[in-house]
Every structure is written in structure tokens, then in C-alpha cells.
Protein backbone atom coordinates (compact mmCIF):
# COMPACT_ATOMS: atom_id res chain seq x y z
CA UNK A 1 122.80 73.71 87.03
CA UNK A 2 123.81 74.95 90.63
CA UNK A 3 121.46 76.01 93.41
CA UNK A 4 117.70 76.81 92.29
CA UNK A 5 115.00 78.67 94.03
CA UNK A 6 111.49 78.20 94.95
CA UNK A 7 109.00 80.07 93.14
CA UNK A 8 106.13 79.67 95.42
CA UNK A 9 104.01 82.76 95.64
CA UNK A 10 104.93 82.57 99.45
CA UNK A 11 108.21 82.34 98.97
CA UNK A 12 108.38 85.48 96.13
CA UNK A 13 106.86 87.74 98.21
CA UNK A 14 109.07 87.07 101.10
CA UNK A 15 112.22 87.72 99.35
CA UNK A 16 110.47 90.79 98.25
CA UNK A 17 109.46 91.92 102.03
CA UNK A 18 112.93 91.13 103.41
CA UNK A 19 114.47 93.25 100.74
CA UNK A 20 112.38 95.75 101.24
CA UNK A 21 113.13 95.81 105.36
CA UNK A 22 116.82 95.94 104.50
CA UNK A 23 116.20 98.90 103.04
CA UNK A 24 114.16 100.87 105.55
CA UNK A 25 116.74 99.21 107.94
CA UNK A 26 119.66 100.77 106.52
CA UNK A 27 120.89 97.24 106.15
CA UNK A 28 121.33 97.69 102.18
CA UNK A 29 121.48 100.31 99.06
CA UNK A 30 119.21 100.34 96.29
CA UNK A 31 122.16 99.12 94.19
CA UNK A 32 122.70 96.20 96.62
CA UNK A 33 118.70 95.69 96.26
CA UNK A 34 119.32 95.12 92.66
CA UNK A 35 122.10 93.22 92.61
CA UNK A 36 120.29 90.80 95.10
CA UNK A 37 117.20 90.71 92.84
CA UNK A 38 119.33 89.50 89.86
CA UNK A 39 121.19 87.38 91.78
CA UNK A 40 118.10 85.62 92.66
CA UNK A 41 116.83 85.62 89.12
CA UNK A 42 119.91 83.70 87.63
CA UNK A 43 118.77 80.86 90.55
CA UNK A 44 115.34 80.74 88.76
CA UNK A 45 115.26 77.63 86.77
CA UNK A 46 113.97 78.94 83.51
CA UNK A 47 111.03 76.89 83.30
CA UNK A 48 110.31 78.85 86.10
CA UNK A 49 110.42 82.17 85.21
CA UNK A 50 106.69 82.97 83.58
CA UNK A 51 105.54 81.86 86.90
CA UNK A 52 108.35 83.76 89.10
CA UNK A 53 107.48 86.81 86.64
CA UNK A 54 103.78 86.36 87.07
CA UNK A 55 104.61 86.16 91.39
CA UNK A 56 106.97 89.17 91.46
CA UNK A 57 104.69 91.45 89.27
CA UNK A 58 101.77 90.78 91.50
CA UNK A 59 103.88 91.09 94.93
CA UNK A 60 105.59 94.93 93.60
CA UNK A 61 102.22 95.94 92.01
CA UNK A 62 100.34 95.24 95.63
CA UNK A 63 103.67 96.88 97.47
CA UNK A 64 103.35 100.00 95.24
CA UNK A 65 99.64 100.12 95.85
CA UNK A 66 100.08 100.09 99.86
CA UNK A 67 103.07 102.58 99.67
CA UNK A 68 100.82 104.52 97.58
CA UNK A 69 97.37 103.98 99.76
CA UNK A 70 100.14 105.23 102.98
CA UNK A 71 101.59 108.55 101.59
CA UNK A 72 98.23 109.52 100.39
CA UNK A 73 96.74 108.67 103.61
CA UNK A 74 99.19 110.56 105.84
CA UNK A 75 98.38 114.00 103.22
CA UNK A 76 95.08 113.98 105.06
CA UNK A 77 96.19 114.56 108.33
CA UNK A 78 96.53 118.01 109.06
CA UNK A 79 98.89 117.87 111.43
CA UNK A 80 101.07 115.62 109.17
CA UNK A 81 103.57 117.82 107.16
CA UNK A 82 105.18 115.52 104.50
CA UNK A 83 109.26 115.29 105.02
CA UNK A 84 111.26 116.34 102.22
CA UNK A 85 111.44 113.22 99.60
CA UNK A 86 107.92 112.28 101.13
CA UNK A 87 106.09 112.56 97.78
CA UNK A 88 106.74 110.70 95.15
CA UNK A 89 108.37 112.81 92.66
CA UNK A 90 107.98 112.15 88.50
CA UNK A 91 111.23 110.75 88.63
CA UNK A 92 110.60 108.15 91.31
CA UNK A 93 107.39 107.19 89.89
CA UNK A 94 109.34 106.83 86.34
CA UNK A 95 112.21 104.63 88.24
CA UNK A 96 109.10 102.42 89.50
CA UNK A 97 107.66 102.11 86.01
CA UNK A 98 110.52 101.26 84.74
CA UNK A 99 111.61 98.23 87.41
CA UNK A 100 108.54 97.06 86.73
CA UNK A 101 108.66 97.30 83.01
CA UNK A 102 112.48 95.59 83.69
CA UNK A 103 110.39 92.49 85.85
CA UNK A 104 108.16 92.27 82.91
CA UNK A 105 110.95 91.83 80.47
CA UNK A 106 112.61 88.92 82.57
């Protein structure tokens, strides 16, 4: 086998983070996102994987819960008006139940 990856909790979550900055940055599409993420999954040796699994649930369920702990913090301000797309609509929530429903699968 080629190249493998690390699988450290550490190292998980900061392929996670920088993913998620080129995104806010601009730097990347959700597609490219994706594309990345399995990418990085084929490097996983598969002895590896429960434990990569077990890392990369954790690191998007405590992402989603800050993201989520944010927007609902920023409704409380009344002089906060939410941009358009602010709020999570059913369809985002069901595209984030679903990627992590995909995680779980790998």
C-alpha cells in the first residue's frame, strides 16, 4: 500500500478544521470538501478505520454542536437579524444527518 495517514485524534480533527476554513475562506466547494474527505479515507489503513470512524464522528458531532450553540446564540440578540441562509433549513439539517450517517457507514 501507498501513502497512509495518521489517525490520531489530533490529527482527525485538524484535517477536519482546515477543511472547514477552506470553506469559509472561499478556498474550496462543498464538492471539493468531499472529494478531499474520501481522498483521505482511501489513505486510512483499514485497520484503522473503527478508530478514524470513532475520531471523525466525535470531531463533526462537537463541530455541529458549536455551529449549532452560535446560530442559536446570535437569535438572541435583538439587534442581530439572521442573513438569508442563516438558519438551518430541514434540508441542511437532513444533508448533515446524512454525512454523518455516510461517516458512520465507512
Amino acid at each position: 500500500m501507498g501513502q497512509e495517514v495518521s489517525v490520531s485524534y489530533q490529527a482527525v480533527k485538524s484535517r477536519v478544521y482546515r477543511l472547514i476554513d477552506s470553506l469559509v475562506e472561499g478556498a474550496k466547494t462543498e464538492q471539493e470538501i468531499q472529494e478531499s474527505m474520501q481522498r483521505w479515507w482511501k489513505l486510512v489503513h483499514p485497520a484503522d478505520r473503527p478508530m478514524a470512524k470513532k475520531y471523525l464522528t466525535a470531531v463533526l458531532a462537537k463541530s455541529n454542536a458549536t455551529l449549532g450553540a452560535i446560530t442559536d446564540g446570535l437569535g438572541e440578540f435583538k439587534e442581530f437579524s439572521p442573513a438569508a441562509g442563516m438558519e438551518m433549513d430541514r434540508s441542511s439539517k437532513m444533508r448533515t444527518a446524512a454525512a454523518q450517517s455516510h461517516a458512520s457507514a465507512m
